[in-house]
Protein backbone atom coordinates (compact mmCIF):
# COMPACT_ATOMS: atom_id res chain seq x y z
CA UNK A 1 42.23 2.03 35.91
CA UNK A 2 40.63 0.92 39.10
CA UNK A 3 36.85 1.56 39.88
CA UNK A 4 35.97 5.20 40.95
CA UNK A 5 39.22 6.92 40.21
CA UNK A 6 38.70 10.50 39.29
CA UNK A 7 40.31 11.86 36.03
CA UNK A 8 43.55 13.27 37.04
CA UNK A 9 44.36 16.99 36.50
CA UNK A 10 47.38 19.29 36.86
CA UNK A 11 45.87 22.95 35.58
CA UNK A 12 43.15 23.17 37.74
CA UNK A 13 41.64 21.76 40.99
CA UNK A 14 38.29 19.41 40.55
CA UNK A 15 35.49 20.75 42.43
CA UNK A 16 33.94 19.20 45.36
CA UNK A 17 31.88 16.47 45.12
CA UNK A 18 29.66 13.79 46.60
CA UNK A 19 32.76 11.02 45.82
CA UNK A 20 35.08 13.48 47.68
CA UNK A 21 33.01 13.97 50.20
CA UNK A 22 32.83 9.95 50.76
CA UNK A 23 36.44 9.64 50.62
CA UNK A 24 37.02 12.54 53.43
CA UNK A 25 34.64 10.75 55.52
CA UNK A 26 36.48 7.09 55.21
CA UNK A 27 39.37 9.04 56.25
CA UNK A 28 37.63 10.67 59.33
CA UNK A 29 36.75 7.14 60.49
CA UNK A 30 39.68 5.76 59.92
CA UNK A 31 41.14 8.60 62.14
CA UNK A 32 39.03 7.45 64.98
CA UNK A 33 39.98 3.87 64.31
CA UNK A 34 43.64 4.30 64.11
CA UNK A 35 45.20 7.67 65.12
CA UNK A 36 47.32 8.23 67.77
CA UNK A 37 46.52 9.21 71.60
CA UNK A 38 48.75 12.33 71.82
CA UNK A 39 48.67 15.05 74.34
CA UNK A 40 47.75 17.93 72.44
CA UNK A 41 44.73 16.29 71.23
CA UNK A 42 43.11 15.83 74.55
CA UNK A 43 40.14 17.70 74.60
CA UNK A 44 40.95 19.55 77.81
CA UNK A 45 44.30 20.97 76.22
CA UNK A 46 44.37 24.73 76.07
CA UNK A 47 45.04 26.79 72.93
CA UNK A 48 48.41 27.54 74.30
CA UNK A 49 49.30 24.16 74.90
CA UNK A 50 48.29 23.49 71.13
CA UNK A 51 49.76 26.10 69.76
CA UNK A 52 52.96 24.83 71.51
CA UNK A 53 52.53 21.75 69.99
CA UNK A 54 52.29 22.53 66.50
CA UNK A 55 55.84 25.15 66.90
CA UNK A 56 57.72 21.98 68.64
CA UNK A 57 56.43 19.88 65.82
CA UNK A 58 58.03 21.49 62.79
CA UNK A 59 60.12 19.28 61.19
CA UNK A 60 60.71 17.69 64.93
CA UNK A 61 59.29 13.84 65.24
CA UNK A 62 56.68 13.46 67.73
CA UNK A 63 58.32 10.99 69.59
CA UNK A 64 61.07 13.85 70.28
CA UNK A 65 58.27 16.47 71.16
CA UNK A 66 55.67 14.64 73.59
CA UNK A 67 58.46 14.56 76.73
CA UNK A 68 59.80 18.09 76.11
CA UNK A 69 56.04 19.46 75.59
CA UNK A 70 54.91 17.84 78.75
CA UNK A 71 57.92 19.85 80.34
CA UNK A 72 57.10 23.01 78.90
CA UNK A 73 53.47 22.58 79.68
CA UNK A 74 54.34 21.84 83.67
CA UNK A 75 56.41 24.56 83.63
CA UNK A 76 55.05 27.20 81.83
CA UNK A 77 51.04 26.63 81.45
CA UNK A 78 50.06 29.65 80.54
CA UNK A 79 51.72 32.45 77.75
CA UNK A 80 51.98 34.63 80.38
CA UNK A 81 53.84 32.09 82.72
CA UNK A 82 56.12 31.63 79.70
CA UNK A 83 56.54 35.77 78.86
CA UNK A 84 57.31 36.92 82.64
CA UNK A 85 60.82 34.15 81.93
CA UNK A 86 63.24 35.44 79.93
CA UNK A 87 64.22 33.74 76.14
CA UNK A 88 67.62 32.39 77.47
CA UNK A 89 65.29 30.11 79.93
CA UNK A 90 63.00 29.13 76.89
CA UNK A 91 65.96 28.09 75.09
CA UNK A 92 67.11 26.11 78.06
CA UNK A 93 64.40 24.13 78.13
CA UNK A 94 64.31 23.90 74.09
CA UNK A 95 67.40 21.42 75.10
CA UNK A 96 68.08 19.16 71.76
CA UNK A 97 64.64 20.05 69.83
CA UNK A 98 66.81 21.49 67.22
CA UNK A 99 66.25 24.72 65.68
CA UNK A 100 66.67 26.96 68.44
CA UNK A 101 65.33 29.98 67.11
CA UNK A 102 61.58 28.63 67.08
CA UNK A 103 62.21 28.87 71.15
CA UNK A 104 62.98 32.25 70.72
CA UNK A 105 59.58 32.65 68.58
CA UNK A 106 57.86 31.49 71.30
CA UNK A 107 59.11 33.33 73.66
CA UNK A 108 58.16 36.62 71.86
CA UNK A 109 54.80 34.76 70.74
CA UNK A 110 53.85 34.68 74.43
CA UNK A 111 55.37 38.09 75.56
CA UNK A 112 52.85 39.22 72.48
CA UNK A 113 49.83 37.46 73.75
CA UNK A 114 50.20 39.08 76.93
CA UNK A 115 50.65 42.41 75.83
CA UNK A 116 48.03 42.29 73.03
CA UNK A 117 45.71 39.33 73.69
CA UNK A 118 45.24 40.11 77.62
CA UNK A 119 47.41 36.64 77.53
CA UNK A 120 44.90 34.55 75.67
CA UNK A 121 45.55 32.93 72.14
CA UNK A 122 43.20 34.08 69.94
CA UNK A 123 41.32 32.34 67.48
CA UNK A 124 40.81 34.29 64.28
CA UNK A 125 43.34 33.61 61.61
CA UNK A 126 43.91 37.19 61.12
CA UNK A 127 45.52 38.12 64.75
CA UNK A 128 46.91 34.58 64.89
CA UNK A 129 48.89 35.86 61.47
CA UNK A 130 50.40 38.90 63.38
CA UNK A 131 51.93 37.01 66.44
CA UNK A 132 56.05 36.13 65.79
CA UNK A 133 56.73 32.90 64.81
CA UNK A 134 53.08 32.22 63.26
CA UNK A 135 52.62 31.86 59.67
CA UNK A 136 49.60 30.46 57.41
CA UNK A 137 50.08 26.93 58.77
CA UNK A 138 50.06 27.61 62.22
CA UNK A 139 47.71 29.84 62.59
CA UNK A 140 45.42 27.18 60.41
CA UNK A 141 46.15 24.47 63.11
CA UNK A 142 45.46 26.38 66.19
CA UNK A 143 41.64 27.50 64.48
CA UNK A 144 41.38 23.83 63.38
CA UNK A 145 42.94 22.11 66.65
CA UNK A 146 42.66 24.67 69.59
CA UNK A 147 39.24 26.07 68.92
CA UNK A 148 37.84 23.33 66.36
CA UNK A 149 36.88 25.97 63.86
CA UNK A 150 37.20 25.62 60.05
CA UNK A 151 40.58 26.34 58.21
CA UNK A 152 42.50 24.71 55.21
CA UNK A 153 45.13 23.00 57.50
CA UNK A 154 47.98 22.09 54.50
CA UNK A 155 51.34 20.75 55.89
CA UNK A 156 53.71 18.52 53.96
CA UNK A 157 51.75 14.98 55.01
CA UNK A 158 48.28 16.99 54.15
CA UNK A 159 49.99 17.50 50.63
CA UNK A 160 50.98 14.37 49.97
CA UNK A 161 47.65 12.42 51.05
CA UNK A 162 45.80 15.03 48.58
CA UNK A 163 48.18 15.09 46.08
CA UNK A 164 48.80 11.03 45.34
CA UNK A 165 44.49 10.06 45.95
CA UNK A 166 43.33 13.22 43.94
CA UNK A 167 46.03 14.22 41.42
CA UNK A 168 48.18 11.11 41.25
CA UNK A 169 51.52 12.99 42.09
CA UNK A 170 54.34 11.37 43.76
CA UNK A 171 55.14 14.17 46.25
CA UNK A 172 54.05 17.44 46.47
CA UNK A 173 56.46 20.27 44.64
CA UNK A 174 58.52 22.45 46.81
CA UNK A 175 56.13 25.25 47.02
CA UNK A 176 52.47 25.28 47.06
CA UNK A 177 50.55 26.12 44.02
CA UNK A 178 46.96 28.28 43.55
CA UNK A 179 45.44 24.86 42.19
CA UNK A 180 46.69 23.36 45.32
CA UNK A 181 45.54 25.31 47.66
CA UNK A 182 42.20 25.51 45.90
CA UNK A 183 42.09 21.71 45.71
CA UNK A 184 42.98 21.86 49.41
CA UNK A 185 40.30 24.15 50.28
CA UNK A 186 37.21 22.49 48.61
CA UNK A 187 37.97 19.54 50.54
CA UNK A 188 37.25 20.78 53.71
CA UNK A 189 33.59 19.75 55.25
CA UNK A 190 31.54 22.77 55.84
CA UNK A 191 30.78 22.23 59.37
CA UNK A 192 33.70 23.56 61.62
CA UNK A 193 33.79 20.10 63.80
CA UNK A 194 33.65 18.18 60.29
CA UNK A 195 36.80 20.42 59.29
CA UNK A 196 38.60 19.93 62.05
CA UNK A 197 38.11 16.25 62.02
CA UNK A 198 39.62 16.12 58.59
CA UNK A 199 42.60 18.38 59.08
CA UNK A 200 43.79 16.04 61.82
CA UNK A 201 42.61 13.29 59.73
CA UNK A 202 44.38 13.54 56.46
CA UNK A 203 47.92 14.45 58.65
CA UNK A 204 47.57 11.51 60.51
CA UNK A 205 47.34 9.52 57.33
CA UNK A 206 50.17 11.16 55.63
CA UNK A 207 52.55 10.78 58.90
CA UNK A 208 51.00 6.93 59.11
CA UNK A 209 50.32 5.38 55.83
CA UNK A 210 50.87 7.57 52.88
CA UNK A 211 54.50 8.44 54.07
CA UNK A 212 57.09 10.25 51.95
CA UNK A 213 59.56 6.87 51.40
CA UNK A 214 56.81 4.07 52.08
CA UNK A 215 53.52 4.39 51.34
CA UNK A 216 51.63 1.53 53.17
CA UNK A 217 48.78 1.41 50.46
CA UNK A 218 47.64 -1.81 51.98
CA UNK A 219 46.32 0.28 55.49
CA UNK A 220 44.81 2.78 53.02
CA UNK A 221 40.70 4.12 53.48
CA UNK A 222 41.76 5.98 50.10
CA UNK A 223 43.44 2.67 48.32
CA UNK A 224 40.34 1.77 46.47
CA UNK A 225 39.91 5.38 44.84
CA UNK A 226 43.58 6.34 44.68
CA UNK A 227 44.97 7.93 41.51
CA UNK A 228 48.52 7.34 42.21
CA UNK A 229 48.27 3.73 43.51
CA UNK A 230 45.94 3.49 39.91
CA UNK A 231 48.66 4.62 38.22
CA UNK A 232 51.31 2.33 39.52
CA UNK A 233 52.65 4.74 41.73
CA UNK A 234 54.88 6.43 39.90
CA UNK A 235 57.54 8.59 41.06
CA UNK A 236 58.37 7.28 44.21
CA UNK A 237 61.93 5.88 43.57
CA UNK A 238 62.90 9.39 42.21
CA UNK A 239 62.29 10.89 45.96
CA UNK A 240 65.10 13.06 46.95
CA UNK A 241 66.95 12.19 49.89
CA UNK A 242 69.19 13.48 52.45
CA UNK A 243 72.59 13.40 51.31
CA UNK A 244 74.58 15.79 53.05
CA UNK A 245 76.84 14.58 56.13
CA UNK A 246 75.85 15.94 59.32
CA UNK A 247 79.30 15.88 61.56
CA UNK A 248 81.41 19.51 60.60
CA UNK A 249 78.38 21.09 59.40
CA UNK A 250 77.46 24.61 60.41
CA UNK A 251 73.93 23.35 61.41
CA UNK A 252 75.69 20.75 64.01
CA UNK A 253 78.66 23.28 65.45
CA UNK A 254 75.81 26.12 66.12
CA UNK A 255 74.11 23.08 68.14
CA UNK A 256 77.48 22.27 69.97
CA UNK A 257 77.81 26.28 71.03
CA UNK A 258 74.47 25.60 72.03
CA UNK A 259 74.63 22.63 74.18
CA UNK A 260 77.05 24.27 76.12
CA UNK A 261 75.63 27.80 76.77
CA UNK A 262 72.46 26.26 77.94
CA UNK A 263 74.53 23.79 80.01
CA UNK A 264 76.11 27.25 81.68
CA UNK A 265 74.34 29.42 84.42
CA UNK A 266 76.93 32.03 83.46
CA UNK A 267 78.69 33.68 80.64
CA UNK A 268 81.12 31.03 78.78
CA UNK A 269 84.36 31.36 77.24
CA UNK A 270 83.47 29.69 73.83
CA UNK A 271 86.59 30.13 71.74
CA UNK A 272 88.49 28.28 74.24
CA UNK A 273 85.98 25.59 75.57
CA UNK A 274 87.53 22.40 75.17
CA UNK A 275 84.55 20.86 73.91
CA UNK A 276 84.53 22.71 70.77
CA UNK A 277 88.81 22.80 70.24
CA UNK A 278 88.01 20.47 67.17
CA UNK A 279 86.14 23.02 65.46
CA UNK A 280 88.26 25.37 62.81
CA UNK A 281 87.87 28.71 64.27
CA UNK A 282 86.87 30.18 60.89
CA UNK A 283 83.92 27.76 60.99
CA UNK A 284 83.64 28.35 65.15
CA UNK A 285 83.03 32.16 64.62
CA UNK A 286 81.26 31.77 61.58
CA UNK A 287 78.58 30.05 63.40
CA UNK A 288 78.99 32.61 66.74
CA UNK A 289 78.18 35.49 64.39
CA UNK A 290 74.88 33.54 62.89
CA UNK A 291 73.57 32.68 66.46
CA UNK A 292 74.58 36.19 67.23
CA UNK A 293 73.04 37.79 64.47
CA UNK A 294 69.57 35.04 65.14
CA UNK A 295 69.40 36.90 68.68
CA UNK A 296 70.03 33.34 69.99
CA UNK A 297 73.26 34.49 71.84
CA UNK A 298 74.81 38.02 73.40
CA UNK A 299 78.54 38.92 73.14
CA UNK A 300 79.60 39.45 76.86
CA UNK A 301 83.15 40.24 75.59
CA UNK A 302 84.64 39.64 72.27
CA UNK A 303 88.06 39.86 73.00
CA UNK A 304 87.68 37.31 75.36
CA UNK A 305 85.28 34.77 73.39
CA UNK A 306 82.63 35.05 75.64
CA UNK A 307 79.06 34.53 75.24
CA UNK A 308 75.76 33.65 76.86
CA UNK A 309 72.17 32.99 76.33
């Protein structure tokens, strides 16, 4: 076992102490050695321009996000520049982000900023919580990244860079556990700007280095302490991955509707566009009803197959 390597449990989280507290901090400078310039970590971004950020970049890449978030910041600065729109125009300018429906959060995020929040974002976790569209992560990353203030930020990289250097694990499970979180929590520095530093620290590192399929142990601050790499790093092979096909699949024909009622100015004959004549019409109103049912899309007229925004 290498040098330094704590004892690894699984029933209970380790406290803090001075050896975790060293390895946050060679993570914090490797952050400032090696992290990425993006927008939404300028220092003169607003909260709103964060918060954007961090609903564009679920499960969205970032080099997918930075062009449409620079168009969404230009043309909506401000939640209330975004809440006096309507949702069809958000989800317009969503274009091919993918999951549609976190426009349509937004949307209603900013129409509830305005009408609660005198159209600023607030920066308590507790009325962060009660906006649409914000859960525990979110609201953890606007504290931590908008106002610099100390919260247990814990996405999927954040996992994974904590649970391979501290408990040896592969990947993290599918849900998060109350030793996790714990774990998680008595990580975080005490100061708010030392918290903050590490929650965009340790998800830089996990989107870098310690990725899901290759972990580049090498470029590691955490290699010479690691419990995983210690252990051989086992697990790794037995990673799920993506098998199912994504032409014919629900998830692609609700994009194709989509595409073309954002491509329209007006109501659209869907059932007879001949873009979408390949699609079975079982599957074709299948997916109408689930955008429908999302509030993604209006009926104009059902007997005629029409739809819009």
């Amino acid at each position: 076992m290498m040098e330094g390597v704590p004892t690894v449990s699984r029933n209970a989280p380790m406290p803090a102490t001075t050896e975790d507290a060293s390895r946050v901090d060679a993570v914090r400078k490797w952050f400032h050695e090696a992290g990425r310039e993006l927008p939404w970590r300028d220092g003169g971004t607003s909260p709103w321009g964060v918060l954007v950020s961090e609903i564009m970049l679920q499960q969205t890449p970032v080099v997918r996000v930075e062009p449409v978030w620079h168009a969404w910041m230009e043309r909506w600065p401000t939640p209330a520049a975004l809440a006096a729109s309507t949702q069809a125009d958000a989800i317009r300018a969503w274009g091919r982000l993918g999951y549609p429906r976190r426009a349509k959060r937004l949307w209603e995020c900013a129409v509830a900023l305005v009408e609660r929040h005198d159209g600023e974002v607030p920066s308590t976790l507790e009325e962060l919580r009660t906006l649409p569209g914000i859960g525990d992560y979110t609201a953890a990353a606007v504290v931590s990244f908008a106002f610099r203030g100390r919260a247990t930020v814990l996405d999927t990289n954040v996992r994974r860079v904590i649970g391979r250097a501290w408990r040896g694990e592969a990947l993290p499970a599918a849900h998060q556990t109350v030793a996790e979180r714990a774990l998680a929590a008595s990580l975080v520095p005490q100061d708010d700007e030392g918290a903050a530093d590490w929650a965009a620290a340790s998800m830089e590192l996990g989107a870098l280095v310690c990725t899901a399929r290759v972990a580049r142990c090498d470029e590691c601050p955490l290699a010479s302490s690691c419990a995983w790499l210690a252990a051989g790093r086992p697990g790794l092979a037995e990673a799920p991955r993506r098998t199912q096909p994504w032409h014919g699949t629900d998830r692609q024909v609700r994009g194709r509707i989509m595409a073309v009622l954002r491509a329209a100015s007006s109501p659209v004959n869907v059932t007879g566009h001949a873009t979408l004549e390949d699609v079975e019409p079982g599957q074709l109103d299948r997916c109408l009803e689930g955008l429908v049912e999302d509030g993604l899309v209006t009926v104009v007229s059902a007997d005629r197959g029409t739809y819009a925004l």
